[in-house]
C-alpha atoms as a PDB file:
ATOM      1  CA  UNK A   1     126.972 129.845  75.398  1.00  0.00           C
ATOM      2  CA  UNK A   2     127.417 133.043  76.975  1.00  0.00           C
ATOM      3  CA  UNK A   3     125.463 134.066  79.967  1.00  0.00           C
ATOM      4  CA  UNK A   4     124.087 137.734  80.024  1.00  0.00           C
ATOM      5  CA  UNK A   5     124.431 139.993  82.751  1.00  0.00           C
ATOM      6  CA  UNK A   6     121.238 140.091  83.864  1.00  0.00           C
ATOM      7  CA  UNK A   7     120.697 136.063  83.659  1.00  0.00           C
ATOM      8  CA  UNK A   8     123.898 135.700  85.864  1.00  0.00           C
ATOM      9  CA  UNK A   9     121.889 137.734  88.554  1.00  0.00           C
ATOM     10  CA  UNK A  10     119.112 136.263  88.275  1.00  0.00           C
ATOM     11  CA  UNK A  11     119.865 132.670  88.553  1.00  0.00           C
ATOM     12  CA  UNK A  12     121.277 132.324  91.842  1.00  0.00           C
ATOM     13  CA  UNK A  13     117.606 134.272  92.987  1.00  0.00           C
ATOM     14  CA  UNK A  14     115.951 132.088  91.070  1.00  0.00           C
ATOM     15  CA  UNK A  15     117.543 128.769  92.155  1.00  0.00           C
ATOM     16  CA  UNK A  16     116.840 129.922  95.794  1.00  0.00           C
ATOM     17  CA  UNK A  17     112.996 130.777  94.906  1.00  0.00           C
ATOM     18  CA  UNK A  18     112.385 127.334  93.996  1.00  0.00           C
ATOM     19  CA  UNK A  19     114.549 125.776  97.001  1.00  0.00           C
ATOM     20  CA  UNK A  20     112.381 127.441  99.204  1.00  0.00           C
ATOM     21  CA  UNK A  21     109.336 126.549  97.185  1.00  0.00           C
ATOM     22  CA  UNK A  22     109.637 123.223  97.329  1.00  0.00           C
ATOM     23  CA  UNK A  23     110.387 123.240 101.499  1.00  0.00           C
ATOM     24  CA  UNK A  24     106.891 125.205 101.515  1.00  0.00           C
ATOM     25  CA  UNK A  25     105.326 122.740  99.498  1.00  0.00           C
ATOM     26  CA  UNK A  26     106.399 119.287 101.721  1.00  0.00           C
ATOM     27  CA  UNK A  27     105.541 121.093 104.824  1.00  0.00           C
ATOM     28  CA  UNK A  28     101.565 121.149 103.661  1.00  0.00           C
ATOM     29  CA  UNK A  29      99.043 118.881 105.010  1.00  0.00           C
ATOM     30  CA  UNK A  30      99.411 115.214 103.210  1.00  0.00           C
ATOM     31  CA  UNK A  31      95.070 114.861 103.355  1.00  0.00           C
ATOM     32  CA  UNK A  32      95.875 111.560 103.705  1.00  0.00           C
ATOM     33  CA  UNK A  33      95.732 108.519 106.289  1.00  0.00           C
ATOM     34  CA  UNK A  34      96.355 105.084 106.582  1.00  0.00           C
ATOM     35  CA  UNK A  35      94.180 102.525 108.087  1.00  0.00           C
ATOM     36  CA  UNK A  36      95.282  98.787 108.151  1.00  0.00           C
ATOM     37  CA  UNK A  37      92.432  96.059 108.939  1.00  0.00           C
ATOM     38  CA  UNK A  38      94.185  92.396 109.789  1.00  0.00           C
ATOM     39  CA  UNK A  39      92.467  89.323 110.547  1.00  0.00           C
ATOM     40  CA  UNK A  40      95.174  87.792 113.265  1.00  0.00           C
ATOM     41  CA  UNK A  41      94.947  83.948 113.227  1.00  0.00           C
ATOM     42  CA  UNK A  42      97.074  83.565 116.004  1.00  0.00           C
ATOM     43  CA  UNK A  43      94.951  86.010 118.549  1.00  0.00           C
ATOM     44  CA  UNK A  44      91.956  85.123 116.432  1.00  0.00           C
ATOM     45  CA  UNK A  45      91.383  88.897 116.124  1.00  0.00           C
ATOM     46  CA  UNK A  46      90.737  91.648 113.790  1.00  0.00           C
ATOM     47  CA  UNK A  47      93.510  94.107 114.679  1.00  0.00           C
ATOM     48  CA  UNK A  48      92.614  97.885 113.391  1.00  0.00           C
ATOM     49  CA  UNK A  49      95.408 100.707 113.031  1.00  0.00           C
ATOM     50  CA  UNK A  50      95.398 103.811 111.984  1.00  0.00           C
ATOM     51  CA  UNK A  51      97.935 106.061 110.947  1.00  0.00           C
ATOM     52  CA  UNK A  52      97.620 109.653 110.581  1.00  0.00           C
ATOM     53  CA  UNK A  53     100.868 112.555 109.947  1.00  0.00           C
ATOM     54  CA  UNK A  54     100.924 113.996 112.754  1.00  0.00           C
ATOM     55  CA  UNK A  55     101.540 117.949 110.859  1.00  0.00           C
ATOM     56  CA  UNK A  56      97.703 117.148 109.517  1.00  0.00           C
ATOM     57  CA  UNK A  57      96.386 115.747 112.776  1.00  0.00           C
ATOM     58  CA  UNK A  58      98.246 118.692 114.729  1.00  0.00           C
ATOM     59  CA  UNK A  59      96.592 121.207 112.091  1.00  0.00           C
ATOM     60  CA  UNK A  60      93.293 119.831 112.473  1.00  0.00           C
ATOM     61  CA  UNK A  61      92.772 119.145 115.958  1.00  0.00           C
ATOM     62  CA  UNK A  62      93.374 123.105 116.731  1.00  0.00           C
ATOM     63  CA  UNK A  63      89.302 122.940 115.027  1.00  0.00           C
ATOM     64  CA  UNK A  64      88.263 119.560 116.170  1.00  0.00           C
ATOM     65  CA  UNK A  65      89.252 119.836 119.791  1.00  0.00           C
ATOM     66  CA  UNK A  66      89.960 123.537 120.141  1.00  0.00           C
ATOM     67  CA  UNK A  67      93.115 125.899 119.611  1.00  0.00           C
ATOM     68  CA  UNK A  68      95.190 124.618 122.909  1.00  0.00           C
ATOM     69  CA  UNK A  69      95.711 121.255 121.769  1.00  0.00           C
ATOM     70  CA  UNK A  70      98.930 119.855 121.574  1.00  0.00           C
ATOM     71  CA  UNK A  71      98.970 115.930 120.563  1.00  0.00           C
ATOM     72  CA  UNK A  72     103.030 116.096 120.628  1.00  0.00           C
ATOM     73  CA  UNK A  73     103.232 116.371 124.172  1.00  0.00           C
ATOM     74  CA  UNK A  74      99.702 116.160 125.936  1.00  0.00           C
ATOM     75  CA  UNK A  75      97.911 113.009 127.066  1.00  0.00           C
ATOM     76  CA  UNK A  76      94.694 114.617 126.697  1.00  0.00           C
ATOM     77  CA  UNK A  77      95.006 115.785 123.331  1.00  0.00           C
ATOM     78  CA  UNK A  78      96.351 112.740 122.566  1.00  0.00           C
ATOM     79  CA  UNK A  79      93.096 110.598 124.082  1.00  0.00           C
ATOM     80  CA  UNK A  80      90.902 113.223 122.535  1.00  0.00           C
ATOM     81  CA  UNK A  81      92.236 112.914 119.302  1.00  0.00           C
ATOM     82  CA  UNK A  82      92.534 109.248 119.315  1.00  0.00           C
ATOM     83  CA  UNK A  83      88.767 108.865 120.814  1.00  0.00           C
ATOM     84  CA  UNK A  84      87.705 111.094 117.732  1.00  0.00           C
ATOM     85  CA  UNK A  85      89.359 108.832 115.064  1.00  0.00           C
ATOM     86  CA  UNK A  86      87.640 105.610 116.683  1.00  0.00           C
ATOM     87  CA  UNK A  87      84.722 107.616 116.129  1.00  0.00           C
ATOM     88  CA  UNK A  88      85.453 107.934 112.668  1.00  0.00           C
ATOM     89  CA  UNK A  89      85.796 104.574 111.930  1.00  0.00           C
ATOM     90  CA  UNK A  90      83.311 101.966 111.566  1.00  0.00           C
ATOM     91  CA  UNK A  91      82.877  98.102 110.685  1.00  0.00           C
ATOM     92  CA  UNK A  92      79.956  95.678 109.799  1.00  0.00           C
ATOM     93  CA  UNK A  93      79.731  92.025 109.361  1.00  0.00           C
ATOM     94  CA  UNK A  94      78.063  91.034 106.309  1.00  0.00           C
ATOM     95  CA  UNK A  95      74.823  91.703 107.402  1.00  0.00           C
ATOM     96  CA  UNK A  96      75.207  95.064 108.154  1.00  0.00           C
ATOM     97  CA  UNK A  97      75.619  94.082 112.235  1.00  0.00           C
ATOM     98  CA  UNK A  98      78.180  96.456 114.118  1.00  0.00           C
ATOM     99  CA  UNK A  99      81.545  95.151 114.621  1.00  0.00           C
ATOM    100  CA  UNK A 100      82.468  96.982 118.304  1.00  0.00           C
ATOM    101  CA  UNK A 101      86.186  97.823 118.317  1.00  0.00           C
ATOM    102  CA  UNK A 102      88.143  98.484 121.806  1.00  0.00           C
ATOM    103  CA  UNK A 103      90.453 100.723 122.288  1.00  0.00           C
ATOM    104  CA  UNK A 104      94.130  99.161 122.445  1.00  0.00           C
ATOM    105  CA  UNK A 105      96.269 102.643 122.606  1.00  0.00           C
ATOM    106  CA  UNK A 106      97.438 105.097 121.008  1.00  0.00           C
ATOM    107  CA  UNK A 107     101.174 106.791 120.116  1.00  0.00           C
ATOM    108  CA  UNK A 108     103.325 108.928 118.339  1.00  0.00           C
ATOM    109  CA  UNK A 109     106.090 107.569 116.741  1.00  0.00           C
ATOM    110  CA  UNK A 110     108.188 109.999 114.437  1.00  0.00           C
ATOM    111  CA  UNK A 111     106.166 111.877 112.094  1.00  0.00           C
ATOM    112  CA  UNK A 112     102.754 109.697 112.718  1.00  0.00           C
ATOM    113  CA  UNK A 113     100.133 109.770 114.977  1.00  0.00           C
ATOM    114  CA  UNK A 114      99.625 106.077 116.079  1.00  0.00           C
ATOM    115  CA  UNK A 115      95.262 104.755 117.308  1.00  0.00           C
ATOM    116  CA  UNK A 116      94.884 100.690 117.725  1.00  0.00           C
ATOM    117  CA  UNK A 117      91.573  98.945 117.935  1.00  0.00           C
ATOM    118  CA  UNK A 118      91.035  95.559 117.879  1.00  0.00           C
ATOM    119  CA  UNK A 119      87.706  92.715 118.525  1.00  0.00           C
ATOM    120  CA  UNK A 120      86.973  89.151 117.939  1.00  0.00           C
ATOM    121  CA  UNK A 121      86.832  87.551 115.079  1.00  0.00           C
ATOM    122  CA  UNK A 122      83.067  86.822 114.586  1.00  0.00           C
ATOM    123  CA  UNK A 123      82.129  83.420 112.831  1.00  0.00           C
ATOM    124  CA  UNK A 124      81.473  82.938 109.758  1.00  0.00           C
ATOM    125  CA  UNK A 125      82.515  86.400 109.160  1.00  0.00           C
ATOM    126  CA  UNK A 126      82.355  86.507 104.807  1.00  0.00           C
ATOM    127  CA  UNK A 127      82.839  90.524 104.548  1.00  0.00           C
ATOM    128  CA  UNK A 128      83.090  93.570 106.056  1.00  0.00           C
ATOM    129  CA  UNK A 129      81.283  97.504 105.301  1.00  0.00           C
ATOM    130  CA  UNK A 130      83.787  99.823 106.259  1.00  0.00           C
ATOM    131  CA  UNK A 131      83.464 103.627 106.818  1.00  0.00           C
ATOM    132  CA  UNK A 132      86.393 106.344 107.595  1.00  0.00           C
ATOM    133  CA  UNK A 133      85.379 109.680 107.822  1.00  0.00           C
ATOM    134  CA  UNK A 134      88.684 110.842 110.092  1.00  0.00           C
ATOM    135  CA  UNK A 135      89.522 114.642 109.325  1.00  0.00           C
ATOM    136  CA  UNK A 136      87.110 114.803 106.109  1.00  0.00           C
ATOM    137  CA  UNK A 137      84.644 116.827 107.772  1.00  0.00           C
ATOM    138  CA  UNK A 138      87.658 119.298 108.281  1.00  0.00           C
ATOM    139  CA  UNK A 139      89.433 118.691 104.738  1.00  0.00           C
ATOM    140  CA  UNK A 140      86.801 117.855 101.769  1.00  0.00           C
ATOM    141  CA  UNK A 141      90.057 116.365  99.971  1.00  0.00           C
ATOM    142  CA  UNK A 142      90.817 113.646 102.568  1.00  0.00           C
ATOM    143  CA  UNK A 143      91.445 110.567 101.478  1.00  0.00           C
ATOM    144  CA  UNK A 144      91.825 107.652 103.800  1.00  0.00           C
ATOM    145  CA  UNK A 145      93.069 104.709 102.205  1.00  0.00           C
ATOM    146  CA  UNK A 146      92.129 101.396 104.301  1.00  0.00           C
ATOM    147  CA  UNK A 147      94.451  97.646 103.705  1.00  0.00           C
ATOM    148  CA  UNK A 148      92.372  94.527 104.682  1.00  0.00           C
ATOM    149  CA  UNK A 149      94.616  91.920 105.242  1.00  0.00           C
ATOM    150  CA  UNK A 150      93.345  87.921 105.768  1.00  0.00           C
ATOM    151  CA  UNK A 151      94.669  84.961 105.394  1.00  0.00           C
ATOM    152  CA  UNK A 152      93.694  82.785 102.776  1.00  0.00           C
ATOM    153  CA  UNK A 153      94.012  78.899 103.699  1.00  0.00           C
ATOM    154  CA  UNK A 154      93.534  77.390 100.488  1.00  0.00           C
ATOM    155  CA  UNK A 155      96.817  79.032  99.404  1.00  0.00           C
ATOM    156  CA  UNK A 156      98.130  79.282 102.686  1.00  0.00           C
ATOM    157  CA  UNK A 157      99.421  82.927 102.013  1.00  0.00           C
ATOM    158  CA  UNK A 158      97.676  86.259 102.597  1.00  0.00           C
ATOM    159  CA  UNK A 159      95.105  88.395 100.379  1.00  0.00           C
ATOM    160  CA  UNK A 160      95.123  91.852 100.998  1.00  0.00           C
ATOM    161  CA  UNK A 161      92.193  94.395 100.013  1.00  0.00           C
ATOM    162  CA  UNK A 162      92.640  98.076  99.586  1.00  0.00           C
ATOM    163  CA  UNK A 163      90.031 100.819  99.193  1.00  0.00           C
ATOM    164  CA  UNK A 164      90.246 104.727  99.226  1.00  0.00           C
ATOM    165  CA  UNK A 165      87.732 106.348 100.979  1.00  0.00           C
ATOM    166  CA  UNK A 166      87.099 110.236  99.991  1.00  0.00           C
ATOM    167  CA  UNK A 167      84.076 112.141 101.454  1.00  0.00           C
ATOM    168  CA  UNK A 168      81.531 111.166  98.813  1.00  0.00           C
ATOM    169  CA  UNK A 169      82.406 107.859  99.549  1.00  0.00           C
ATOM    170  CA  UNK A 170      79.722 105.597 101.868  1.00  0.00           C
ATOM    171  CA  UNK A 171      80.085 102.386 103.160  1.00  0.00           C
ATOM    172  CA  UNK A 172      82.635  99.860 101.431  1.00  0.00           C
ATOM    173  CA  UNK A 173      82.849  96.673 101.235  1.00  0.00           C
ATOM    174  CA  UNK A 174      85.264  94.116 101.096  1.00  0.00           C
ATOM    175  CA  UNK A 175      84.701  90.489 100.214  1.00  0.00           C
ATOM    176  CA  UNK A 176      86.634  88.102 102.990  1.00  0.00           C
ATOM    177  CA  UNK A 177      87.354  84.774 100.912  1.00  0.00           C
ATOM    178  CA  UNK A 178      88.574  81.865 102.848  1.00  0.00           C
END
């Protein structure tokens, strides 16, 4: 098949259109985070992380913190930022009680902003009501998707729970069967 003059032009233009398309596209805000909830046996803990892209935590603490934020390279924005997700982010014990996470740290590591909380293991703990609300109040699309891992002694291996939160979304909970 022959190629006409004008489609011999026009595909090299083309080809670098959508080249640079799709570079625009992967450099937009991912609206979405990463939470990981695991029941330690060995510290006898429930270990909390959080992982957010740092290119949508960088975007949205310019409105959450204010414009001279900069959580690549300043401890402050950094602690600000972190403070805010722990903020975000809340467990109950079964009957509705608070669950009080610490602070452990917080770090960037590549592309992702890094917060750690962790607390106690209560007794007799048989679920948890969890609530994320991290960067929905500036993106109505946010999800925040949130892994529950436990142990399950019966089987001797490990159960793990997922749930996406988006804003709508109000407390959920997750069923802890040991």
């Amino acid at each position: 098949m022959k190629l006409s003059f004008i489609t011999q032009k026009l595909m090299p233009i083309l080809t670098m259109f959508v080249m640079m398309m799709s570079t625009v596209v992967s450099a937009h805000q991912q609206k979405e985070a990463y939470s990981s909830i695991l029941f330690n046996e060995r510290t006898n803990n429930i270990e909390v992380s959080h992982r957010f892209y740092l290119h949508d935590a960088e975007h949205a603490i310019a409105d959450i913190l204010g414009s001279n934020s900069d959580l690549l390279s300043d401890p402050t924005s950094q602690q600000n930022f972190a403070t805010y997700i722990q903020k975000q982010f809340r467990l109950l014990d079964q009957s509705k009680k608070t669950l009080a996470l610490g602070s452990v740290g917080f770090e960037v590591e590549g592309k992702y902003f890094w917060v750690y909380q962790e607390i106690a293991q209560p007794d007799n703990l048989s679920a948890i009501y969890i609530k994320m609300r991290a960067l929905q109040d500036e993106w109505p699309g946010q999800i925040n998707q949130i892994n529950v891992e436990y142990s399950d002694q019966p089987t001797n291996g490990n159960k793990v729970r997922s749930v996406r939160v988006s804003e709508d979304d109000d407390w959920q909970r997750i069923e802890i069967e040991r």
